[in-house]
Protein backbone atom coordinates (compact mmCIF):
# COMPACT_ATOMS: atom_id res chain seq x y z
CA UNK A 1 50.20 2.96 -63.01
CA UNK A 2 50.97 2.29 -59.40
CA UNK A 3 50.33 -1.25 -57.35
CA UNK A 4 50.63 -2.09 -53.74
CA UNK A 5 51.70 -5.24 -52.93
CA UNK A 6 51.24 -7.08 -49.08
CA UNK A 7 53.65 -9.63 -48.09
CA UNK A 8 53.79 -13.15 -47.14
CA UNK A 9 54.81 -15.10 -43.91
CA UNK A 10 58.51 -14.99 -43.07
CA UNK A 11 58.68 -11.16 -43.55
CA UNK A 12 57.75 -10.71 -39.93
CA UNK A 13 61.05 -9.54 -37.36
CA UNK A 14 61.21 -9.25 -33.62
CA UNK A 15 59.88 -6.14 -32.76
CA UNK A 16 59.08 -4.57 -36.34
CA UNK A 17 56.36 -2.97 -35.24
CA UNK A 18 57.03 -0.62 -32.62
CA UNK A 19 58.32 2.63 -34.50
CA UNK A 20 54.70 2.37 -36.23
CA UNK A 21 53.02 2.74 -32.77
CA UNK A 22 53.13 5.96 -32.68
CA UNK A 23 51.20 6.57 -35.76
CA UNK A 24 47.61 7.09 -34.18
CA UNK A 25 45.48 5.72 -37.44
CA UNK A 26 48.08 2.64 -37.39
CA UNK A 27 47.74 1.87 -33.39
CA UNK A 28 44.06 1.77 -33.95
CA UNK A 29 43.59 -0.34 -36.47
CA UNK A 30 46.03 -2.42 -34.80
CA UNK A 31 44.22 -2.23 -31.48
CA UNK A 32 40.72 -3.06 -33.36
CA UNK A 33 42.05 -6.26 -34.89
CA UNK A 34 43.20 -7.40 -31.48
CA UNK A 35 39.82 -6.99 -30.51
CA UNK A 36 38.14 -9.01 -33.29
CA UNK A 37 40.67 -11.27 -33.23
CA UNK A 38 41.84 -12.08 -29.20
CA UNK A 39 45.54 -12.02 -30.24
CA UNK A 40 47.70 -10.04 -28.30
CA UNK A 41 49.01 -7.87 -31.60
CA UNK A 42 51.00 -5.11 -30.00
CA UNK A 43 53.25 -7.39 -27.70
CA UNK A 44 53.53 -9.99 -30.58
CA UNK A 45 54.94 -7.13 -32.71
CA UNK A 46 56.96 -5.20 -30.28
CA UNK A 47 58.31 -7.71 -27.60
CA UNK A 48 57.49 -11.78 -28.91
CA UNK A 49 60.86 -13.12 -29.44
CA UNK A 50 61.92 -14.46 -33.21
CA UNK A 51 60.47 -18.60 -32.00
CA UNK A 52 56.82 -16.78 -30.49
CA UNK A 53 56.22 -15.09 -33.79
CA UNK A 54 57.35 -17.62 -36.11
CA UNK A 55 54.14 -19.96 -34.95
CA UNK A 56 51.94 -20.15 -37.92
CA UNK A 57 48.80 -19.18 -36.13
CA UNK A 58 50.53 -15.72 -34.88
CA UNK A 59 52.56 -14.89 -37.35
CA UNK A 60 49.90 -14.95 -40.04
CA UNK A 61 47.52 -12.34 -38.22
CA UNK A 62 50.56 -10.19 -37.26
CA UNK A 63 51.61 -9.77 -40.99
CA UNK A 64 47.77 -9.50 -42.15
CA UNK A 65 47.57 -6.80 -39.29
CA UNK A 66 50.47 -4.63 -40.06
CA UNK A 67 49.65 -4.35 -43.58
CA UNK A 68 46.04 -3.36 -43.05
CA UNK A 69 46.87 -0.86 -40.76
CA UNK A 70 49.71 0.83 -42.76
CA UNK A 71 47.04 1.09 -45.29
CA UNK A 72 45.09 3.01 -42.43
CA UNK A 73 48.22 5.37 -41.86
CA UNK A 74 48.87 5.87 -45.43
CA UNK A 75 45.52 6.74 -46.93
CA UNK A 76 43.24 6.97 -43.50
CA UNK A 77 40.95 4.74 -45.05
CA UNK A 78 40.06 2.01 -42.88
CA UNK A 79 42.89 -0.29 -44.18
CA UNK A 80 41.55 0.68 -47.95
CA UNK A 81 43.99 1.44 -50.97
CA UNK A 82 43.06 5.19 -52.47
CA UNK A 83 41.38 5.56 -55.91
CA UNK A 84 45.15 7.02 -57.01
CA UNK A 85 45.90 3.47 -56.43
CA UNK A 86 45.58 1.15 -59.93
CA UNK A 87 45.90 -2.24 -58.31
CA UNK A 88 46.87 -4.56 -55.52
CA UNK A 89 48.20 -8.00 -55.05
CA UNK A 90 49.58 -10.19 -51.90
CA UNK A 91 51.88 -12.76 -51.50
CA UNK A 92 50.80 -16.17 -49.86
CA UNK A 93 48.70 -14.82 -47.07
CA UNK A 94 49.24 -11.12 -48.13
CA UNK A 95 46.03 -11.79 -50.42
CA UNK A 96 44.30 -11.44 -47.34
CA UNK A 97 45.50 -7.83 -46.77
CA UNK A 98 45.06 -7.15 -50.12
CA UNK A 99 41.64 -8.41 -49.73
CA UNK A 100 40.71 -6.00 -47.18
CA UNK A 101 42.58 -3.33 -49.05
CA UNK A 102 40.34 -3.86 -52.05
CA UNK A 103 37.05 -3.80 -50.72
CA UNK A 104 36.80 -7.58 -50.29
CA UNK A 105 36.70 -7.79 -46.62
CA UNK A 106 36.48 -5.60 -43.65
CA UNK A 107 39.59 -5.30 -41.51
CA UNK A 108 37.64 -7.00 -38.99
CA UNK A 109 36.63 -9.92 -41.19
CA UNK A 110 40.43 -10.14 -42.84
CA UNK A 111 42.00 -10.59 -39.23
CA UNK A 112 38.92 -13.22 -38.15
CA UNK A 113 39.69 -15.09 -41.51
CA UNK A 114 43.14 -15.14 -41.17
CA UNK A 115 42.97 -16.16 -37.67
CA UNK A 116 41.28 -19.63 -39.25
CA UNK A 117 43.79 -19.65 -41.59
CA UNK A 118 46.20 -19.85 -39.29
CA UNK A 119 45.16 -21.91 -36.68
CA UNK A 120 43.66 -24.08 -39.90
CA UNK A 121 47.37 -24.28 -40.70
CA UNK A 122 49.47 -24.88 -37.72
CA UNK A 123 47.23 -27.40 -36.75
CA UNK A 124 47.48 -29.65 -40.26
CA UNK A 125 51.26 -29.01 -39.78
CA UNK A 126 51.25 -30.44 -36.49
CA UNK A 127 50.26 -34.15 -37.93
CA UNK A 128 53.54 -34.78 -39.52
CA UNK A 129 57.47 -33.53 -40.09
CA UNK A 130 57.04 -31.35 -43.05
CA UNK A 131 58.81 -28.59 -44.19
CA UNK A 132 60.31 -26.23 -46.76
CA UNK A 133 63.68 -25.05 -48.28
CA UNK A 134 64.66 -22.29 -50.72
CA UNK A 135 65.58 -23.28 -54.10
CA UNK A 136 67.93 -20.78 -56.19
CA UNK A 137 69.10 -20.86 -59.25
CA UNK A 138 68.91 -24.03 -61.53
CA UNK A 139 66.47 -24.53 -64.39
CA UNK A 140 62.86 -24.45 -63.68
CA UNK A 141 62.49 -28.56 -65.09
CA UNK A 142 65.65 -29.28 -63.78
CA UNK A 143 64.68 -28.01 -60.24
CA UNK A 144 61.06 -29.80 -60.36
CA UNK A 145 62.13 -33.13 -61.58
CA UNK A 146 64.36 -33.32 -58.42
CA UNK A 147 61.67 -32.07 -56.54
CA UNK A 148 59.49 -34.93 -57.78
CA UNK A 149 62.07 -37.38 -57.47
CA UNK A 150 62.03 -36.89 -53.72
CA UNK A 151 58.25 -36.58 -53.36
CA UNK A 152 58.61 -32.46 -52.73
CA UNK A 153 56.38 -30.16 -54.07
CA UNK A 154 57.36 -26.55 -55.19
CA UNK A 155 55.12 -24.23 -53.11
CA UNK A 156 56.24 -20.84 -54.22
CA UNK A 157 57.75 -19.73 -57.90
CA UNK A 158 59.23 -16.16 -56.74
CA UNK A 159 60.77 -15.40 -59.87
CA UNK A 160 64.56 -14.83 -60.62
CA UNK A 161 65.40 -18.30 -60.44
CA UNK A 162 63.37 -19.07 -56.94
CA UNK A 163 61.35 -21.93 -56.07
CA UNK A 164 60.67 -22.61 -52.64
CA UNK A 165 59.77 -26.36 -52.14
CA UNK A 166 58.05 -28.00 -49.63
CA UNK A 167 57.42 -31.74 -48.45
CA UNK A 168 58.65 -34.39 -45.97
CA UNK A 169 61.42 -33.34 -43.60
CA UNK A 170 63.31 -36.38 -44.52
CA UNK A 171 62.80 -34.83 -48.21
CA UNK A 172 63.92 -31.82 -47.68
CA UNK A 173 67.17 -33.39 -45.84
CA UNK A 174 67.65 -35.18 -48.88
CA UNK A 175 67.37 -31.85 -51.17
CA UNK A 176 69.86 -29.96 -48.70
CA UNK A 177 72.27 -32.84 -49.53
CA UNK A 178 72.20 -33.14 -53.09
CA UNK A 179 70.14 -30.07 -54.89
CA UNK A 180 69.20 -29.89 -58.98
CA UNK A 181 72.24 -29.11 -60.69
CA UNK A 182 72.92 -25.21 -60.98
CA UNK A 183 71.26 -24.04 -57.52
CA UNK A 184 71.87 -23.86 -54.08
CA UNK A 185 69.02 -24.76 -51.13
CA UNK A 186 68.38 -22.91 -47.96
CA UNK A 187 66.21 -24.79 -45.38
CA UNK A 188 63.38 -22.14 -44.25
CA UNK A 189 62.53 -21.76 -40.75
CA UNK A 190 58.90 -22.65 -40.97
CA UNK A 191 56.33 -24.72 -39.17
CA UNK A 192 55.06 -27.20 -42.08
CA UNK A 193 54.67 -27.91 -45.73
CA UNK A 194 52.64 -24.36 -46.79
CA UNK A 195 50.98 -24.59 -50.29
CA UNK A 196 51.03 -28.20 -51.00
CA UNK A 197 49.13 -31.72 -50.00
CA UNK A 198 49.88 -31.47 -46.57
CA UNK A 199 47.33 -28.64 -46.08
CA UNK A 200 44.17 -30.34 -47.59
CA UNK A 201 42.77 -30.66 -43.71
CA UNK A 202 43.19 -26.99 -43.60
CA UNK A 203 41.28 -26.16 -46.69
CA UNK A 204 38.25 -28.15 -45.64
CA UNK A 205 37.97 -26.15 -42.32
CA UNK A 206 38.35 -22.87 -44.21
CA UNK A 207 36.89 -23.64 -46.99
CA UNK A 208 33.62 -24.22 -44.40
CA UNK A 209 34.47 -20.85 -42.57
CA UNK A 210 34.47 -19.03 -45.95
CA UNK A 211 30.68 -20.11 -46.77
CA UNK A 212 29.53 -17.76 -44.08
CA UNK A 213 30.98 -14.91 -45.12
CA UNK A 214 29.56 -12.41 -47.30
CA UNK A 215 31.69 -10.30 -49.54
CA UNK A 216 32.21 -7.39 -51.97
CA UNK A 217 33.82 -7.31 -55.25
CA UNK A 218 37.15 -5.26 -55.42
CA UNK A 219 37.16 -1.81 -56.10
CA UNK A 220 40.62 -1.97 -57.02
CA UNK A 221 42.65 -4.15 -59.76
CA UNK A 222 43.34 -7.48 -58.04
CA UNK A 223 45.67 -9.91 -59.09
CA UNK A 224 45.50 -13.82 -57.30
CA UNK A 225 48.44 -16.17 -56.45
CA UNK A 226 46.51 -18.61 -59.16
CA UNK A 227 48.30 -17.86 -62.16
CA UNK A 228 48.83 -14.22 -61.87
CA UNK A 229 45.28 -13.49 -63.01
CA UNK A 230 42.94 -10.43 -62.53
CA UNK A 231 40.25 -11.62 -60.46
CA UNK A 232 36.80 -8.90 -60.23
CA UNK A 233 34.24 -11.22 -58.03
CA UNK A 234 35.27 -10.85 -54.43
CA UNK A 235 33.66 -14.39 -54.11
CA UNK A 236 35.70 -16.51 -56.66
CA UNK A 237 39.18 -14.27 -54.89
CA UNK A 238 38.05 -15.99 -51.71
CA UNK A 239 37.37 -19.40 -53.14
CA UNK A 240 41.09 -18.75 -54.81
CA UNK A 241 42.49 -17.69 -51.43
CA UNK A 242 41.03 -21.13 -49.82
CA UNK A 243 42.53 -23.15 -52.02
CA UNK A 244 46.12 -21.37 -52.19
CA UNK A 245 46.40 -22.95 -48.85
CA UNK A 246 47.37 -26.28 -50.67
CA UNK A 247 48.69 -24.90 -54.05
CA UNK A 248 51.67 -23.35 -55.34
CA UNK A 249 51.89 -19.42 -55.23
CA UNK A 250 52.72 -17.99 -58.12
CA UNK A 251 54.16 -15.01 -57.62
CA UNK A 252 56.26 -14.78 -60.74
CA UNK A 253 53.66 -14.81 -62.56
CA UNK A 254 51.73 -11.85 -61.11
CA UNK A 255 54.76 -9.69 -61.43
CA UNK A 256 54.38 -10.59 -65.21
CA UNK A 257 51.17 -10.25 -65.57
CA UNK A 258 51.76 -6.34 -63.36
CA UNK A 259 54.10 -5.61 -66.03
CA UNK A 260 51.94 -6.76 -69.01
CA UNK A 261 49.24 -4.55 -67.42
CA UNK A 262 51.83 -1.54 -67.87
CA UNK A 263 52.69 -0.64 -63.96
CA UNK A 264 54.78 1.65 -63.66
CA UNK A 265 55.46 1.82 -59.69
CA UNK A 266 55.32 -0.81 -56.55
CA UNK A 267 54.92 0.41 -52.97
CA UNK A 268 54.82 -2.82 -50.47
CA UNK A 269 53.51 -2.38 -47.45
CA UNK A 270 55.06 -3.11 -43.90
CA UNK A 271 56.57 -5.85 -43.28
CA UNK A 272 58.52 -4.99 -46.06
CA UNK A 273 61.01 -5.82 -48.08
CA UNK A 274 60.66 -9.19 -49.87
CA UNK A 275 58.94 -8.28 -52.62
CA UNK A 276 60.26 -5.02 -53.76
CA UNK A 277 63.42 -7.13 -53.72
CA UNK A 278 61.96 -10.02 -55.95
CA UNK A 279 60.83 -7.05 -58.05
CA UNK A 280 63.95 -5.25 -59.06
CA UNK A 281 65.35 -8.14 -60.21
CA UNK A 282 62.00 -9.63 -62.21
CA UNK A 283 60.12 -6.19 -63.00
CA UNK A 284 63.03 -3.95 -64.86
CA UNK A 285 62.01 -0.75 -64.87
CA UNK A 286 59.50 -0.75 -62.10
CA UNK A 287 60.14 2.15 -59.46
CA UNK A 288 59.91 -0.01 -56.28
CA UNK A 289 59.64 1.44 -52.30
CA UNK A 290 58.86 -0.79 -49.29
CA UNK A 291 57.46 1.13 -46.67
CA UNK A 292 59.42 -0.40 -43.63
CA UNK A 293 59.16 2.19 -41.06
CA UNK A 294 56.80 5.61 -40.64
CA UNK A 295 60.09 7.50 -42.42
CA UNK A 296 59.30 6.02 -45.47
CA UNK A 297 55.44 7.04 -45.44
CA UNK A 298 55.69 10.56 -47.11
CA UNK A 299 58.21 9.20 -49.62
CA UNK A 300 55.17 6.59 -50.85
CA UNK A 301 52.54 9.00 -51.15
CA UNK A 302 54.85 10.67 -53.26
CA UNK A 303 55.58 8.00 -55.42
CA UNK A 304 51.57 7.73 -55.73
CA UNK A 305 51.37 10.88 -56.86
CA UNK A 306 53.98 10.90 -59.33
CA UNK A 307 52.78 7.39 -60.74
CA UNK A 308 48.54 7.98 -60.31
């Protein structure tokens, strides 16, 4: 049983996408999402500078973008996973590729939604200091009393001893200084406090952009950020996805719940890297591959095969 799995914000580098270029079924999609969208996609991914595409409202379409369309070079299917494919899941604002790759959306209605999403976001981080730190090692209750002791919510559980928290920037000064016992804290180079109070204004504004939308139900096993669960109503994923904006991601717990559900195999899709890596050390025995370049395309359709 083989899953694809779409990453989150942060995964995005300088110039990432301009090996995939070449790949005609990849440049178009591409080049139809900057159309729906009215982001510049191509220069964002070949010659925006590290600052340009760490903006929340660009680097959340870029990552939605690349992942859709390596689903268009892999199985030519409009962005689509193949029926060889059991199941699909996304980190943070990955569930809006894996959306698209599971029926949910269109390509063109994934990149217009997670344009809102984006500019929904950047613009509630823009009302206060906020932002967010890496959290590893320590014990879970150790880690989110300190956490609560400084008014800092944790925002991500990534498994293997990883919580990313987010809050105040004064808080997360104060977390830097003196961590939970057992761990060490890396301050994140982000633009606000993702996945906690802090984005309620962008939830309402989504939340309102959602209700016009109509949807399909998955065609493909889905797992959400909310608890790790199988989800099979496109509608209640999307009411789930709204709502992740200002609640934790639980990513640890849809690697468990992948590995109660007996998968075998894990192909993420470009940008990639993060999550195959969280998933060799939480998902023993799981065949991983991150498909970071066009090289590694025939090696994943492979691993399909082998795993179908």
């Amino acid at each position: 049983m083989i899953v694809v799995v779409c990453p989150g914000q942060g995964s995005q580098t300088p110039g990432f996408m301009l090996p995939w270029l070449d790949i005609p079924t990849f440049r178009s999609s591409i080049e139809s999402m900057q159309d729906a969208s009215g982001i510049d996609l191509i220069a964002h991914g070949t010659v925006s500078d590290a600052d340009a595409i760490r903006d929340t409202a660009v680097a959340q379409p870029l990552i939605v973008s690349a992942g859709v369309a390596t689903f268009s070079a892999l199985f030519n299917l409009g962005g689509r996973v193949s029926e060889k494919v059991s199941g699909v899941a996304g980190h943070s604002v990955g569930e809006i590729t894996a959306a698209v790759a599971s029926g949910i959306f269109s390509a063109e209605q994934g990149i217009k939604f997670v344009k809102e999403r984006g500019d929904a976001m950047a613009l509630a981080a823009g009302l206060e200091p906020t932002s967010m730190a890496a959290v590893l090692g320590g014990e879970q209750t150790v880690v989110e009393a300190r956490l609560a002791e400084l008014g800092l919510e944790p925002a991500n559980y990534n498994g293997s001893g990883q919580i990313v928290a987010a809050g105040s920037a004064s808080g997360i000064g104060e977390l830097q200084a003196e961590g939970p016992a057992g761990s060490r804290v890396i301050p994140l180079q982000v633009a606000g406090a993702f996945h906690t109070r802090y984005m309620a204004p962008a939830v309402s504004s989504l939340a309102a952009y959602a209700a016009s939308l109509t949807v399909e139900n998955p065609v493909a096993k889905l797992w959400s950020n909310a608890g790790g669960r199988l989800v099979d109503s496109g509608a209640e994923f999307v009411e789930l996805m709204v709502n992740q904006v200002k609640s934790p991601v639980r990513w640890d717990l849809c690697m468990s719940a992948m590995v109660a559900a007996g998968v075998t195999a894990m192909i993420e899709v470009s940008p990639a890297g993060t999550l195959t890596g969280l998933a060799k050390r939480s998902m023993p025995g799981v065949e991983t591959l991150a498909i970071k370049s066009p090289e590694n395309l025939e090696a994943a359709l492979a691993l399909i095969d082998n795993h179908a």
